[in-house]
Structure formats: structure tokens, C-alpha cells
Protein backbone atom coordinates (compact mmCIF):
# COMPACT_ATOMS: atom_id res chain seq x y z
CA UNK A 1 61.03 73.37 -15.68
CA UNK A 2 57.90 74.84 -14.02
CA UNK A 3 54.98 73.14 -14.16
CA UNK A 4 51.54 74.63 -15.11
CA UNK A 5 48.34 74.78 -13.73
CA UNK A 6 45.57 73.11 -15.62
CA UNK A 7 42.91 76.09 -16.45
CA UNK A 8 40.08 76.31 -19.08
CA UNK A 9 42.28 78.40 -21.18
CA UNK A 10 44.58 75.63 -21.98
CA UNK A 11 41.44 73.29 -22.46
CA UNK A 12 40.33 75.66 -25.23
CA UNK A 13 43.40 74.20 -27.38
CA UNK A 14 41.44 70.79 -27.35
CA UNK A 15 38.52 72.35 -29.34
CA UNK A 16 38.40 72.49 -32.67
CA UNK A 17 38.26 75.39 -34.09
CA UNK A 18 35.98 76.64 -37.41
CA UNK A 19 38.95 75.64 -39.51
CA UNK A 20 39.10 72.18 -37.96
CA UNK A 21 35.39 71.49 -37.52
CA UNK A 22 35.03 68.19 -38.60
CA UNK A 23 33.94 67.91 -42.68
CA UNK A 24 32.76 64.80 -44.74
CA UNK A 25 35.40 63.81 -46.85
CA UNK A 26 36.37 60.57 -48.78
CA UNK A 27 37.20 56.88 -47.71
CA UNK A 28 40.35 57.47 -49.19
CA UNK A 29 40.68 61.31 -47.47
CA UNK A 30 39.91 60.01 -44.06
CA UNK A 31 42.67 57.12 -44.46
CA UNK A 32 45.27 59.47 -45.70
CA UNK A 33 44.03 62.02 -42.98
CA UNK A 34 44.53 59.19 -39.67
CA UNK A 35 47.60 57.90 -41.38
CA UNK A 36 49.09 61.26 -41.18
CA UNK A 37 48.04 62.15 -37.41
CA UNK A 38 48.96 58.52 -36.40
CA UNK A 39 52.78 59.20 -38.22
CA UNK A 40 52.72 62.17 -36.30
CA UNK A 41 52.17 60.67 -32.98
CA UNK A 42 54.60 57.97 -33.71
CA UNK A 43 57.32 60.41 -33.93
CA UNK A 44 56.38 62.00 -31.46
CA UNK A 45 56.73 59.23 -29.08
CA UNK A 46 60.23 58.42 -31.40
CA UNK A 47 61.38 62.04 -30.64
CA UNK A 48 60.77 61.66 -27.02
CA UNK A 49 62.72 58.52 -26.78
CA UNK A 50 65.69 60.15 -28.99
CA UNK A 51 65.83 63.48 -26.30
CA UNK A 52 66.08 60.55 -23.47
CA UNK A 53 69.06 58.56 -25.15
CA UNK A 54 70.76 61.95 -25.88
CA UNK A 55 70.29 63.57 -21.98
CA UNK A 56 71.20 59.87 -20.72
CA UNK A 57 74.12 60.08 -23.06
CA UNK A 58 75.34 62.94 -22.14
CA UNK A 59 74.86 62.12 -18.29
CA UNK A 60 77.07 59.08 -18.82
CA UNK A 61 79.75 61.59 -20.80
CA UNK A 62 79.90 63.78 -17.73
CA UNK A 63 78.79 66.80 -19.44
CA UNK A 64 76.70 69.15 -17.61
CA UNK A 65 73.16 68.35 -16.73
CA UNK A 66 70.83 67.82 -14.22
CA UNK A 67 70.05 64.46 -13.27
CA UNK A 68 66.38 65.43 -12.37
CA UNK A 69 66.46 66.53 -16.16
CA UNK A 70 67.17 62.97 -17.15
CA UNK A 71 64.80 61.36 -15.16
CA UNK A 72 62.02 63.88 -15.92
CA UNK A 73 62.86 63.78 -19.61
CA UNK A 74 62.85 59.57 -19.24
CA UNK A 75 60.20 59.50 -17.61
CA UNK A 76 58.18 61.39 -20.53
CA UNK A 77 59.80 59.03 -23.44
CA UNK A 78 58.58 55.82 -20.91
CA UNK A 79 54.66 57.33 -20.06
CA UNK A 80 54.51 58.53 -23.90
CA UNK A 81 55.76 54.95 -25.54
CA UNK A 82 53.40 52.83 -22.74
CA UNK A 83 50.81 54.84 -23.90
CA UNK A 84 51.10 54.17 -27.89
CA UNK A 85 51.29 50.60 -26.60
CA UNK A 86 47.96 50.63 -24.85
CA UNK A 87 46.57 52.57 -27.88
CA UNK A 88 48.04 49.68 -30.03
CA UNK A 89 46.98 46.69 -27.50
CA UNK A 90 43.40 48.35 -28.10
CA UNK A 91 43.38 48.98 -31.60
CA UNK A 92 44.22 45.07 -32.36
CA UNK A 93 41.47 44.00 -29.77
CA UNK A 94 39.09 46.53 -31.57
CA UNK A 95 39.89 44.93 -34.41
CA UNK A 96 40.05 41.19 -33.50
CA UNK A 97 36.44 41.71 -31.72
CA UNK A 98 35.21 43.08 -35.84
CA UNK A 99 36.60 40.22 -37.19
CA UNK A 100 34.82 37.63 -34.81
CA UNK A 101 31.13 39.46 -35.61
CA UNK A 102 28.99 37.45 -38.10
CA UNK A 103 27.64 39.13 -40.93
């Protein structure tokens, strides 16, 4: 698996295009809309864990694969779930620190 170069080509992908320029939309548009990307990245993170029981798996069969694959494909379902758990561990601190604010 090679790995690539970080260039200002792949940093375009970050940047919304026109058709993703940010619009105003409803309350109940924008909660539909961040319940949908934060579903995605949750199975994301589940898919990535999935691929690392299945190489591991199949590393414990015998069947032919490369034990740097396993690591390398462990290693990405283990960075990718501690990082939804940060995002998580900040999300309830964002929202513990709202709730202590007086009104």
C-alpha cells in the first residue's frame, strides 16, 4: 500500500465546492443534515473496525495475508475509533460547559 505525498491538490478536496457552499436552511434541516454526516462517520469508524476483525480473522485462520496488512489495517480501526472518542469526550464537555452558563 503506497503511501502519498500530501500536495495542494489533495487539499483542494477539503473545499467546498459551489454545490456545497454553505446555505441557510432550517433548525430542523441543519439537525437532519449533522445527524446524517455524524451516521456517516460512525460507520465509518464501524467499517474500519469490521475490515480489522475480518484481516485479524483471517490471520488467525491461516489464510494468506500479510501481517503488516493487519497491523496497518488495526492500526486505522484503533486511530479512527480514539478519535470519535475525543470528538465525543468534547462534544459532552461542550455541552456540560452550556448547561452550567446562567441565562
Amino acid at each position: 500500500m503506497p503511501i502519498q505525498s500530501i500536495n495542494t491538490t489533495a487539499l483542494e478536496s477539503f473545499r467546498p465546492s459551489n454545490d456545497q457552499v454553505i446555505k441557510k436552511s432550517s433548525p430542523y434541516e441543519a439537525q437532519q443534515s449533522f445527524a446524517a454526516m455524524l451516521n456517516d462517520s460512525l460507520q465509518t469508524v464501524n467499517d474500519a473496525q469490521v475490515q480489522s476483525d475480518k484481516a485479524t480473522e483471517k490471520m488467525i485462520k491461516g489464510e494468506k495475508i500479510d501481517l503488516h496488512d493487519v497491523m496497518i489495517t488495526s492500526q486505522k480501526a484503533s486511530v479512527s475509533l480514539a478519535l470519535t472518542m475525543e470528538l465525543r469526550n468534547k462534544a459532552v464537555e461542550a455541552y456540560q460547559e452550556v448547561m452550567r452558563m446562567s441565562v
